[in-house]
PDB file of N, CA and C in Angstrom:
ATOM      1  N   UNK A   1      90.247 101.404 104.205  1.00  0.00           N
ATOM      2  CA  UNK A   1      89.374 101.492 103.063  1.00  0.00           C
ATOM      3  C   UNK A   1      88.023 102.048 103.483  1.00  0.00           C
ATOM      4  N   UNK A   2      87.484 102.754 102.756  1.00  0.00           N
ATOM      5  CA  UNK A   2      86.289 103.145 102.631  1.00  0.00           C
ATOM      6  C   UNK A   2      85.310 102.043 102.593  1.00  0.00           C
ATOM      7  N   UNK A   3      84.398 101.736 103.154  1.00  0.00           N
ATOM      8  CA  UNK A   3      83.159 100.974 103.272  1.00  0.00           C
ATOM      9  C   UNK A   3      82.250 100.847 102.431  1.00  0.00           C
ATOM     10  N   UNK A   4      82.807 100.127 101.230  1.00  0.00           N
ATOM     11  CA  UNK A   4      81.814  99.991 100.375  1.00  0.00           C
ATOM     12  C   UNK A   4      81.495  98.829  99.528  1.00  0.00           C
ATOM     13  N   UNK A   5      81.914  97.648 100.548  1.00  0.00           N
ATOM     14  CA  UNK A   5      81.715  96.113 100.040  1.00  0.00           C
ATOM     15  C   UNK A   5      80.380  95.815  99.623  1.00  0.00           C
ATOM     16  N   UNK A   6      80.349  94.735  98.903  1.00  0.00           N
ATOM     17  CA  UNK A   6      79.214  94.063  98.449  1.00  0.00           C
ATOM     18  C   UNK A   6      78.705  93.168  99.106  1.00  0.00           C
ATOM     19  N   UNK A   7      79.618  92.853  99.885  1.00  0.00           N
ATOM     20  CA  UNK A   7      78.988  91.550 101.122  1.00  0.00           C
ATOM     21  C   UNK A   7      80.703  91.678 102.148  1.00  0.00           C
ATOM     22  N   UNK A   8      80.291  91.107 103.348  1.00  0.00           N
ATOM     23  CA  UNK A   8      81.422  90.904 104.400  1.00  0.00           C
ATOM     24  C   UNK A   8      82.262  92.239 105.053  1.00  0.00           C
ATOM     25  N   UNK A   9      83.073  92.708 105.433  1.00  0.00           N
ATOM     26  CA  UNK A   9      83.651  93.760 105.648  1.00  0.00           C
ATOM     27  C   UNK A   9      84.987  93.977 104.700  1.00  0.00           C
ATOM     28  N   UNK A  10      85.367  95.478 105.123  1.00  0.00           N
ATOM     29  CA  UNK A  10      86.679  95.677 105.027  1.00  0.00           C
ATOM     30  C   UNK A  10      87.765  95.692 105.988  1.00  0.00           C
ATOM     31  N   UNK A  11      89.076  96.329 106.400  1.00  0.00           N
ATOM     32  CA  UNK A  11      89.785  96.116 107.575  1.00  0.00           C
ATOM     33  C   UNK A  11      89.508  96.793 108.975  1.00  0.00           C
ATOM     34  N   UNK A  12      89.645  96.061 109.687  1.00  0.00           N
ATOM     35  CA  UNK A  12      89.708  96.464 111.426  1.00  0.00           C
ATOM     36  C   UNK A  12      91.321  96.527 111.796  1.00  0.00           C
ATOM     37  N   UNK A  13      91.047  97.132 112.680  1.00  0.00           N
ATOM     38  CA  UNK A  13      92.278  97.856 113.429  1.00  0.00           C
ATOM     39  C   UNK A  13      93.467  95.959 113.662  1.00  0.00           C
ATOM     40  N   UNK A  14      92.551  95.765 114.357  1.00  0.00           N
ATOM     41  CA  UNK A  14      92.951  94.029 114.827  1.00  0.00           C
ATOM     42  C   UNK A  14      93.514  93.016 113.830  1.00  0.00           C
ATOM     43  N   UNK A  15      92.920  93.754 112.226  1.00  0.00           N
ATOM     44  CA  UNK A  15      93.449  92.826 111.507  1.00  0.00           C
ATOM     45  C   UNK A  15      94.792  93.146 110.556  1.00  0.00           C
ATOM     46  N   UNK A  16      95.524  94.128 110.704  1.00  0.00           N
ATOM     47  CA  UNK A  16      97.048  94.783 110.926  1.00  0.00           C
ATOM     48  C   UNK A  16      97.613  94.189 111.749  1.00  0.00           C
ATOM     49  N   UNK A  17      97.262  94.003 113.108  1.00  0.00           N
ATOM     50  CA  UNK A  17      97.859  93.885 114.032  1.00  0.00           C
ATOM     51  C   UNK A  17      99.367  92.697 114.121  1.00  0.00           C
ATOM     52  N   UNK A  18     100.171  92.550 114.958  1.00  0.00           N
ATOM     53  CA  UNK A  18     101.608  91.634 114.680  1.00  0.00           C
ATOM     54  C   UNK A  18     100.628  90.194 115.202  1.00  0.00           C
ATOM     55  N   UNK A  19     101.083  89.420 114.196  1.00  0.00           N
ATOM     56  CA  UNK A  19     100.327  87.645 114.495  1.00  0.00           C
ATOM     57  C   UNK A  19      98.791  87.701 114.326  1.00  0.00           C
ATOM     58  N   UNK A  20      98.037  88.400 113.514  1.00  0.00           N
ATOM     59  CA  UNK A  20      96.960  88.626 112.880  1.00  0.00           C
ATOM     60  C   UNK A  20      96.710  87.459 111.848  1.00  0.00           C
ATOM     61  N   UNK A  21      95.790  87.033 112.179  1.00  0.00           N
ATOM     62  CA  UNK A  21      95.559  85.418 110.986  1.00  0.00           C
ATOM     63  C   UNK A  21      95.492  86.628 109.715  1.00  0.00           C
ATOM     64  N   UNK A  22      96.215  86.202 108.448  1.00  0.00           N
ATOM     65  CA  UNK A  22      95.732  87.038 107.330  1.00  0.00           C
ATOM     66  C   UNK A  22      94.619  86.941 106.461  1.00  0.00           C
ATOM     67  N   UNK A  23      94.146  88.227 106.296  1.00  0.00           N
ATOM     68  CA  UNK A  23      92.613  88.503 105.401  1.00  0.00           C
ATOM     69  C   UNK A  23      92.729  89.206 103.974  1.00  0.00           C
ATOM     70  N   UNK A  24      91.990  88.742 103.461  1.00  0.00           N
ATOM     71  CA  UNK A  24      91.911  90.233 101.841  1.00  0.00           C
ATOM     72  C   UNK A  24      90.403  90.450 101.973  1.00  0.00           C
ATOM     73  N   UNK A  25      90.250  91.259 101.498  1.00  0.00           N
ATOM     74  CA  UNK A  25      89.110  91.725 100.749  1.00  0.00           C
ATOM     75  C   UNK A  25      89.441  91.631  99.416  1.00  0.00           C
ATOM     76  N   UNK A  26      88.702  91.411  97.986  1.00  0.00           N
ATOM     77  CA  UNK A  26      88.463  90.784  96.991  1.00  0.00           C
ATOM     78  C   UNK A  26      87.898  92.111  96.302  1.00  0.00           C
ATOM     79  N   UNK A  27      88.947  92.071  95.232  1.00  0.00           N
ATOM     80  CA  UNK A  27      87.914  93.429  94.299  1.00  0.00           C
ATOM     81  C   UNK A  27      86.765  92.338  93.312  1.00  0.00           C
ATOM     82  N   UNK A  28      85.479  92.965  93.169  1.00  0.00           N
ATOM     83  CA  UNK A  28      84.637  92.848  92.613  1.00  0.00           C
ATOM     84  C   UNK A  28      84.988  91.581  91.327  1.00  0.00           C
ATOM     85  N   UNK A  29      85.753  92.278  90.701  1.00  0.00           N
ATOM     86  CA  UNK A  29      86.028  91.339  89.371  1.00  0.00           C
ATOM     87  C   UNK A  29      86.672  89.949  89.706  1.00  0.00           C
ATOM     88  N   UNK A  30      87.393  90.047  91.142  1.00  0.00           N
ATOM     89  CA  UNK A  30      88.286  88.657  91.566  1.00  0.00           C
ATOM     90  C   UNK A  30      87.225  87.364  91.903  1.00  0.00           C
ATOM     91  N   UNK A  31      85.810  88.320  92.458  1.00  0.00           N
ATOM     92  CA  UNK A  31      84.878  87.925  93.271  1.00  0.00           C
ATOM     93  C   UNK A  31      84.074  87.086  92.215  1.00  0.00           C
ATOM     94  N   UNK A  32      83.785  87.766  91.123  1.00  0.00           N
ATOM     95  CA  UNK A  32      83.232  86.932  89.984  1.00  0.00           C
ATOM     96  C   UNK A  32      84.175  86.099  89.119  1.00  0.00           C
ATOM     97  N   UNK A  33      84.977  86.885  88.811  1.00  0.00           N
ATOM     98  CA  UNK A  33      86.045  85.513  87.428  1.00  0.00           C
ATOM     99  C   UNK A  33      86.413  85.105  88.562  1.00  0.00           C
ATOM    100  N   UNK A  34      86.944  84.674  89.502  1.00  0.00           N
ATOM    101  CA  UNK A  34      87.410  82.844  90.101  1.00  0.00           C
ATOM    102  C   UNK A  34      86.367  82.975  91.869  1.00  0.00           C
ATOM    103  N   UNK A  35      85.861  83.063  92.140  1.00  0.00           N
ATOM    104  CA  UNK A  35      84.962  83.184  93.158  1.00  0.00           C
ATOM    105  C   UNK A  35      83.344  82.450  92.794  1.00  0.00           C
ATOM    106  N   UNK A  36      82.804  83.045  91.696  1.00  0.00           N
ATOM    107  CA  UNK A  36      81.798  82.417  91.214  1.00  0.00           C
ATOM    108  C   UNK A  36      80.610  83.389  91.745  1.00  0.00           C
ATOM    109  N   UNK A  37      80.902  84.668  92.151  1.00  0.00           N
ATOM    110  CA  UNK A  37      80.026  85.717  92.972  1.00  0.00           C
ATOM    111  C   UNK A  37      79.214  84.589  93.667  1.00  0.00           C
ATOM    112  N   UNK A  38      80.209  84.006  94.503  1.00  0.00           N
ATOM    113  CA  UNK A  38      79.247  83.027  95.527  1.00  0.00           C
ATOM    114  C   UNK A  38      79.489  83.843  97.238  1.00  0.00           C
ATOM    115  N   UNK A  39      78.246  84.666  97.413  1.00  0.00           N
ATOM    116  CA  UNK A  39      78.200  85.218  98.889  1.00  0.00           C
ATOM    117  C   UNK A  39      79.040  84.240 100.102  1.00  0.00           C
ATOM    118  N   UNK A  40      78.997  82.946  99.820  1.00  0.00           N
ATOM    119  CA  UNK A  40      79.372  82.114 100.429  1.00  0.00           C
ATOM    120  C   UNK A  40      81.145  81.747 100.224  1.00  0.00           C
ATOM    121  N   UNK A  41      82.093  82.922  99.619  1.00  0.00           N
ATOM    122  CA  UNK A  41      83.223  83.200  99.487  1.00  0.00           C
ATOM    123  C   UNK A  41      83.939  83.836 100.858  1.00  0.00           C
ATOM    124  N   UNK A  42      82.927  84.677 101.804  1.00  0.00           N
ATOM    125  CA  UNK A  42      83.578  84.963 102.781  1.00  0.00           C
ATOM    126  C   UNK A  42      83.860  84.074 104.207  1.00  0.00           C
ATOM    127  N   UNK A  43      84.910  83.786 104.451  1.00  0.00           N
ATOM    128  CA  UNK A  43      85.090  83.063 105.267  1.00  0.00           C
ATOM    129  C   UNK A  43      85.933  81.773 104.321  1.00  0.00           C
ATOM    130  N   UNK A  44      86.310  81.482 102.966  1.00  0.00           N
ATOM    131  CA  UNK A  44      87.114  80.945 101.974  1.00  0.00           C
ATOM    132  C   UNK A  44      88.623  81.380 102.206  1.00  0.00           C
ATOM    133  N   UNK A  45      89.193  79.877 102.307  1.00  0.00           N
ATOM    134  CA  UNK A  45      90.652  80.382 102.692  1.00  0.00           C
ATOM    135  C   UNK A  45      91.077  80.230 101.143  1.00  0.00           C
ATOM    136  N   UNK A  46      91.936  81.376 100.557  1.00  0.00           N
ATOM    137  CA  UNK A  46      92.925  81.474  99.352  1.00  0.00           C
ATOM    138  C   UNK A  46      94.125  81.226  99.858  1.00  0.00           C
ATOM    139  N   UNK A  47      95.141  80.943  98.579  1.00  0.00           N
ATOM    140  CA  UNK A  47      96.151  80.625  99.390  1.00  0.00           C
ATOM    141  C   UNK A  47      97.092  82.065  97.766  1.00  0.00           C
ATOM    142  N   UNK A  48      98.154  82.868  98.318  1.00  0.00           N
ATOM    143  CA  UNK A  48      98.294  84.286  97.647  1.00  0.00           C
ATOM    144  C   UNK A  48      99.799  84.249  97.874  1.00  0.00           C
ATOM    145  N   UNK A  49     100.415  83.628  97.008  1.00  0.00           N
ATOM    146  CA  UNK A  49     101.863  83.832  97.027  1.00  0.00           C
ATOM    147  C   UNK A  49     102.508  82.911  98.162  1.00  0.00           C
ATOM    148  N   UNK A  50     101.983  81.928  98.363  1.00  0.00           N
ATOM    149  CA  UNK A  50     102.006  80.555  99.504  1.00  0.00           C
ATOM    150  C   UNK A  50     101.864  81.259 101.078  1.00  0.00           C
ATOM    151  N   UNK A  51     100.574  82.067 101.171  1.00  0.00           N
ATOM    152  CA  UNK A  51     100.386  82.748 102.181  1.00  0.00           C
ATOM    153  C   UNK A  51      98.667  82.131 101.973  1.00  0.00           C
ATOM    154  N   UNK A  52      98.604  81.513 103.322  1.00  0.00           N
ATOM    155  CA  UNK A  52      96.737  81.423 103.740  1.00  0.00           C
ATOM    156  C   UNK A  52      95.895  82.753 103.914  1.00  0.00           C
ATOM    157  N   UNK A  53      94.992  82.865 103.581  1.00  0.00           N
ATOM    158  CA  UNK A  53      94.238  84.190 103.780  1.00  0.00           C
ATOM    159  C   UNK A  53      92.877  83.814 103.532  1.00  0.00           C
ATOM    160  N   UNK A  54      92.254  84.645 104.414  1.00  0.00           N
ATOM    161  CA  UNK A  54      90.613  84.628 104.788  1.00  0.00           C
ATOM    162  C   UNK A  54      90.101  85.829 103.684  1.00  0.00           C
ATOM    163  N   UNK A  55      88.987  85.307 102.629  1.00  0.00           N
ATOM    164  CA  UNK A  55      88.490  86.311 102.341  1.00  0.00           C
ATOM    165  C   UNK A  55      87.173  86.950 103.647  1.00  0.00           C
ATOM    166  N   UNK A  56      87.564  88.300 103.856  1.00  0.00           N
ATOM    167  CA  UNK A  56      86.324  88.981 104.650  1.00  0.00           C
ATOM    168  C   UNK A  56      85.805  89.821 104.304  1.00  0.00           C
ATOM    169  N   UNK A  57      85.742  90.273 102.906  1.00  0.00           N
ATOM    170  CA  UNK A  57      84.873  90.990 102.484  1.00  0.00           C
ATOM    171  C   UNK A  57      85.440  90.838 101.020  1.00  0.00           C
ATOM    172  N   UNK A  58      84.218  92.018 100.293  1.00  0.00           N
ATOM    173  CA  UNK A  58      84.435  91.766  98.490  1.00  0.00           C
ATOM    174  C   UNK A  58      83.937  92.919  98.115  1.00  0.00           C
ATOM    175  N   UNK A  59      84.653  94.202  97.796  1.00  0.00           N
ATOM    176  CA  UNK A  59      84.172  95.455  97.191  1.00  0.00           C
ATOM    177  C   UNK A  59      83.103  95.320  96.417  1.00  0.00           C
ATOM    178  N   UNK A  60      82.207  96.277  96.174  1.00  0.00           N
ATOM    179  CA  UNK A  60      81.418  96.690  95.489  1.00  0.00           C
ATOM    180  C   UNK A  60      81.785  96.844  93.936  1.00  0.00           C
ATOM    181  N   UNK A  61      80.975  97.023  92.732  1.00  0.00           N
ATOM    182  CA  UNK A  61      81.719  97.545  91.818  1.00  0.00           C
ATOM    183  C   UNK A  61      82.136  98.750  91.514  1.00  0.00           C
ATOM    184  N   UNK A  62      81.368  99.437  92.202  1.00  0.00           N
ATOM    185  CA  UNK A  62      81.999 100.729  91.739  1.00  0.00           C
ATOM    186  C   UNK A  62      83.088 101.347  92.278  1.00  0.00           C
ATOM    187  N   UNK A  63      83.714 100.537  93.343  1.00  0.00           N
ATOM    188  CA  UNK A  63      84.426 100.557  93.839  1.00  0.00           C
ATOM    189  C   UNK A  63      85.778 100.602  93.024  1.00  0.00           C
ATOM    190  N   UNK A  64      87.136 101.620  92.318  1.00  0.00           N
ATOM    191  CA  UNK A  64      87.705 101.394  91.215  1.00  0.00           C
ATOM    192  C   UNK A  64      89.359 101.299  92.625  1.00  0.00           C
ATOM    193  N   UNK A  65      89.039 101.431  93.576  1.00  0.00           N
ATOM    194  CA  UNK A  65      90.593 101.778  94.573  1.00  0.00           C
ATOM    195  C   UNK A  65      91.790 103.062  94.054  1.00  0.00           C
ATOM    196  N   UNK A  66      92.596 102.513  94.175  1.00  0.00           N
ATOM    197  CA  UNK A  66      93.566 103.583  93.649  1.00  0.00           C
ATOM    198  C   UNK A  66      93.611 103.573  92.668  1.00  0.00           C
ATOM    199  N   UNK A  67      93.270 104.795  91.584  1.00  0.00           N
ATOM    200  CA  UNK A  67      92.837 104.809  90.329  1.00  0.00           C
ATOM    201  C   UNK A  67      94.507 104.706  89.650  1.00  0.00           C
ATOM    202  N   UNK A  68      95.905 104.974  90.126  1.00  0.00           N
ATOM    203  CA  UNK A  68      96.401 104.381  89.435  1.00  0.00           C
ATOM    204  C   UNK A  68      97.174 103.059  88.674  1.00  0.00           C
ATOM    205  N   UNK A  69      96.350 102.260  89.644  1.00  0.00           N
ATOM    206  CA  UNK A  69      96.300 100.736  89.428  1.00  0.00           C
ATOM    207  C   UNK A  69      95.073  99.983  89.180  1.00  0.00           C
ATOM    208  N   UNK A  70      95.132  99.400  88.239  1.00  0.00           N
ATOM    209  CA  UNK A  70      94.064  98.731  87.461  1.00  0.00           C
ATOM    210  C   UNK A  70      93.914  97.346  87.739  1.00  0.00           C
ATOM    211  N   UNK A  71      92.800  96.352  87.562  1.00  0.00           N
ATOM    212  CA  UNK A  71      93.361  95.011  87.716  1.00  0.00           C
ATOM    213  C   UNK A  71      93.647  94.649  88.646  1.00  0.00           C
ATOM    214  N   UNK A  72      93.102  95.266  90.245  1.00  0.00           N
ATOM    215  CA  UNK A  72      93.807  94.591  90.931  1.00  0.00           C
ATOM    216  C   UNK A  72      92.918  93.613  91.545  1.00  0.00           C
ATOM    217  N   UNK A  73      93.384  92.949  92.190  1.00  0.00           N
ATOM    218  CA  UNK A  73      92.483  90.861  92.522  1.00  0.00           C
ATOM    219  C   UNK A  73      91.729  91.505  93.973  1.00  0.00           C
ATOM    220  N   UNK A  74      92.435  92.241  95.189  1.00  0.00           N
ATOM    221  CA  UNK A  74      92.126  92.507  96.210  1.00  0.00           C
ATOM    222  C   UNK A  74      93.361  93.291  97.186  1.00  0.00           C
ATOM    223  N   UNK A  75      93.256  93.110  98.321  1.00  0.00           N
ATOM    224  CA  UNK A  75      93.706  93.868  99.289  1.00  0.00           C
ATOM    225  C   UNK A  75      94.222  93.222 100.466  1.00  0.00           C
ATOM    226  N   UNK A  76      95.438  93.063 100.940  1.00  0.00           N
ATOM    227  CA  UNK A  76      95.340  92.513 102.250  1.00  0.00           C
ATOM    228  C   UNK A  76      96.369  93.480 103.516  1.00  0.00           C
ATOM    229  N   UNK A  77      96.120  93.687 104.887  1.00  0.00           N
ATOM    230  CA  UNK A  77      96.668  94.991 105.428  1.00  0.00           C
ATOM    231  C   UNK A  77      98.633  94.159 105.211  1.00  0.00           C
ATOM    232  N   UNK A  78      99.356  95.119 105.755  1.00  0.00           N
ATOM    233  CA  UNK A  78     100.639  95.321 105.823  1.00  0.00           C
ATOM    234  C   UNK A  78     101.389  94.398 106.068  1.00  0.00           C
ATOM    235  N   UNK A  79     100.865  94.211 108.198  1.00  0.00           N
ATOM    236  CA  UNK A  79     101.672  93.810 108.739  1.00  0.00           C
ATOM    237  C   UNK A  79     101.547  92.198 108.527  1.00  0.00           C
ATOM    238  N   UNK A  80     100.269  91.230 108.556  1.00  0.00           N
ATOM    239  CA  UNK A  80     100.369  90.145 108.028  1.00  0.00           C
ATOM    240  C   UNK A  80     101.258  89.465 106.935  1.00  0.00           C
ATOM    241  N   UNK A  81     101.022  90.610 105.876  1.00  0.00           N
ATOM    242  CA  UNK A  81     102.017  90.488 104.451  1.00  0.00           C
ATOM    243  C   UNK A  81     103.441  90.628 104.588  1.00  0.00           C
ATOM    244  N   UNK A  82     104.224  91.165 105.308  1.00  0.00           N
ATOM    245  CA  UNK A  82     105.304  91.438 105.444  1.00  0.00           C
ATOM    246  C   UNK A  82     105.974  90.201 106.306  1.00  0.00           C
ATOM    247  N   UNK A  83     105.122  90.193 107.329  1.00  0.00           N
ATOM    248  CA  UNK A  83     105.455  89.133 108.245  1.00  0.00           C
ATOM    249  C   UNK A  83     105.610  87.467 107.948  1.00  0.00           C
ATOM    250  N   UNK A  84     104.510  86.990 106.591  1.00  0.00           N
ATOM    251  CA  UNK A  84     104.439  86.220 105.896  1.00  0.00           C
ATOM    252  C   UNK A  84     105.879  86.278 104.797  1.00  0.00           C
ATOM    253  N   UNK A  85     105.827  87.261 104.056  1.00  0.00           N
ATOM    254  CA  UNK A  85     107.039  87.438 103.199  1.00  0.00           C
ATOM    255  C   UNK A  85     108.523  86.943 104.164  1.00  0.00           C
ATOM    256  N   UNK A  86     108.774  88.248 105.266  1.00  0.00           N
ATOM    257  CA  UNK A  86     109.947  87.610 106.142  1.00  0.00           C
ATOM    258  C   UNK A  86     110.230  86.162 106.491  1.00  0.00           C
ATOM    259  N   UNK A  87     108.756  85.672 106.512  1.00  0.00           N
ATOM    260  CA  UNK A  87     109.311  83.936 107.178  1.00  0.00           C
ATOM    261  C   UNK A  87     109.722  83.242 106.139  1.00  0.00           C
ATOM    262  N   UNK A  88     109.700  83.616 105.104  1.00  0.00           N
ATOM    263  CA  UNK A  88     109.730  83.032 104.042  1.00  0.00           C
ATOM    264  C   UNK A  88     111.370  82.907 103.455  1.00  0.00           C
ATOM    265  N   UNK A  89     111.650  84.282 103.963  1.00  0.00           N
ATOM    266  CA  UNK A  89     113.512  84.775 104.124  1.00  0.00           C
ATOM    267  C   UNK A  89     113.249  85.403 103.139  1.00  0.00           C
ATOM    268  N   UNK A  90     112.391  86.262 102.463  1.00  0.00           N
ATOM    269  CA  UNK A  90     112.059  86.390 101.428  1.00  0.00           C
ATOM    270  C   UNK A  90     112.918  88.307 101.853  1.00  0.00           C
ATOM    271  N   UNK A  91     112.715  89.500 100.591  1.00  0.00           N
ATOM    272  CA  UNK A  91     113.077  90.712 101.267  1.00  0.00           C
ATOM    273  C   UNK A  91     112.236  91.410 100.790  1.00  0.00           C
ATOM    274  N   UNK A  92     111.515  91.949 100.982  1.00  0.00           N
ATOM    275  CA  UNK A  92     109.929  93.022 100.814  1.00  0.00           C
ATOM    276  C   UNK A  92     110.365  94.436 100.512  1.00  0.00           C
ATOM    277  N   UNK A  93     111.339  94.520  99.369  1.00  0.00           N
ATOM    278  CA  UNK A  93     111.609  95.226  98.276  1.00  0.00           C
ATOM    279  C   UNK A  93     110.564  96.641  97.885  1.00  0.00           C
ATOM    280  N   UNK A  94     109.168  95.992  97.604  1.00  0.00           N
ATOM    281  CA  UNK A  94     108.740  97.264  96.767  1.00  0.00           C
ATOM    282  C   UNK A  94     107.061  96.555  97.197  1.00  0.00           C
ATOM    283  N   UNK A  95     106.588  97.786  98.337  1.00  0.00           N
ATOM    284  CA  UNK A  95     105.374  97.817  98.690  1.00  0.00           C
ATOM    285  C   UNK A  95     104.525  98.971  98.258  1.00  0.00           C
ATOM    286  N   UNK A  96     103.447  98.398  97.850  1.00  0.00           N
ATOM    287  CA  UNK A  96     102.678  99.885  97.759  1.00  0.00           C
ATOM    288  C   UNK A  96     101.279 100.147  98.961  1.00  0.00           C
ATOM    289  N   UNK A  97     101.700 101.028  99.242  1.00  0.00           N
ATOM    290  CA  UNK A  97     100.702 101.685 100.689  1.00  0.00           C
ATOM    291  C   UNK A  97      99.903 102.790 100.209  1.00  0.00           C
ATOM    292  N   UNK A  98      98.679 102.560 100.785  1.00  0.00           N
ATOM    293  CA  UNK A  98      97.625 103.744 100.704  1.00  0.00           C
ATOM    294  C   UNK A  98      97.000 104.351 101.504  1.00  0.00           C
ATOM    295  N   UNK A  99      96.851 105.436 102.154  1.00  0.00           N
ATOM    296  CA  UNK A  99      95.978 105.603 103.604  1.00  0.00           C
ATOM    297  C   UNK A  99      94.899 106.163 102.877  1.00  0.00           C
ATOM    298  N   UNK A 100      94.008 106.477 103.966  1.00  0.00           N
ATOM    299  CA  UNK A 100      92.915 107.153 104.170  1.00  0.00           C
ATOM    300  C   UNK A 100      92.973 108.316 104.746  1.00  0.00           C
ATOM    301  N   UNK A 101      92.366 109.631 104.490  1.00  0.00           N
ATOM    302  CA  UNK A 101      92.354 110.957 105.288  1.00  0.00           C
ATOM    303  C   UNK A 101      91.122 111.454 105.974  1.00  0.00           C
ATOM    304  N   UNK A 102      91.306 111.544 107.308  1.00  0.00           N
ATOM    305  CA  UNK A 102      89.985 111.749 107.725  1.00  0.00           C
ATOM    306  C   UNK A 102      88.818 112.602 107.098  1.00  0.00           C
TER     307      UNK A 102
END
């Protein structure tokens, strides 16, 4: 992601990584309707489909992500999510991925 939080960061290389404690970043609107735009949200464990996760950052507003999805709560990288889903015995069906271009 592009760098354009309102407070905390977005992803590091480290936090993809295999056995990575899991993180989101928080779109703007998640940050206010159930967050309470309390700065003091980062470092708040959510719990996202019975998966623990660290919020570490919280987009900006103008921040809109992939414009063809609307509504969305936040972001969390791949390999955590998948790895969480598998233990679960669960089957990780239908992901949506986005890169960045230099």
């Amino acid at each position: 992601m592009i760098d354009t939080t309102a407070i905390g960061r977005t992803f590091a290389a480290h936090d993809d990584s295999p056995g990575a404690p899991p993180v989101m970043v928080a779109s703007h609107s998640f940050w206010a309707d159930h967050l309470g735009r309390d700065p003091g949200s980062i470092g708040r464990l959510l719990t996202l489909d019975g998966m623990q996760v660290t919020v570490i950052g919280v987009m900006s507003k103008e921040f809109d992500g992939p414009r063809a999805l609307r509504g969305i709560d936040g972001w969390i990288p791949l390999t955590p999510c998948l790895e969480s889903v598998r233990s679960q015995g669960r089957p990780a069906t239908t992901i949506n991925v986005y890169g960045r271009l230099k």
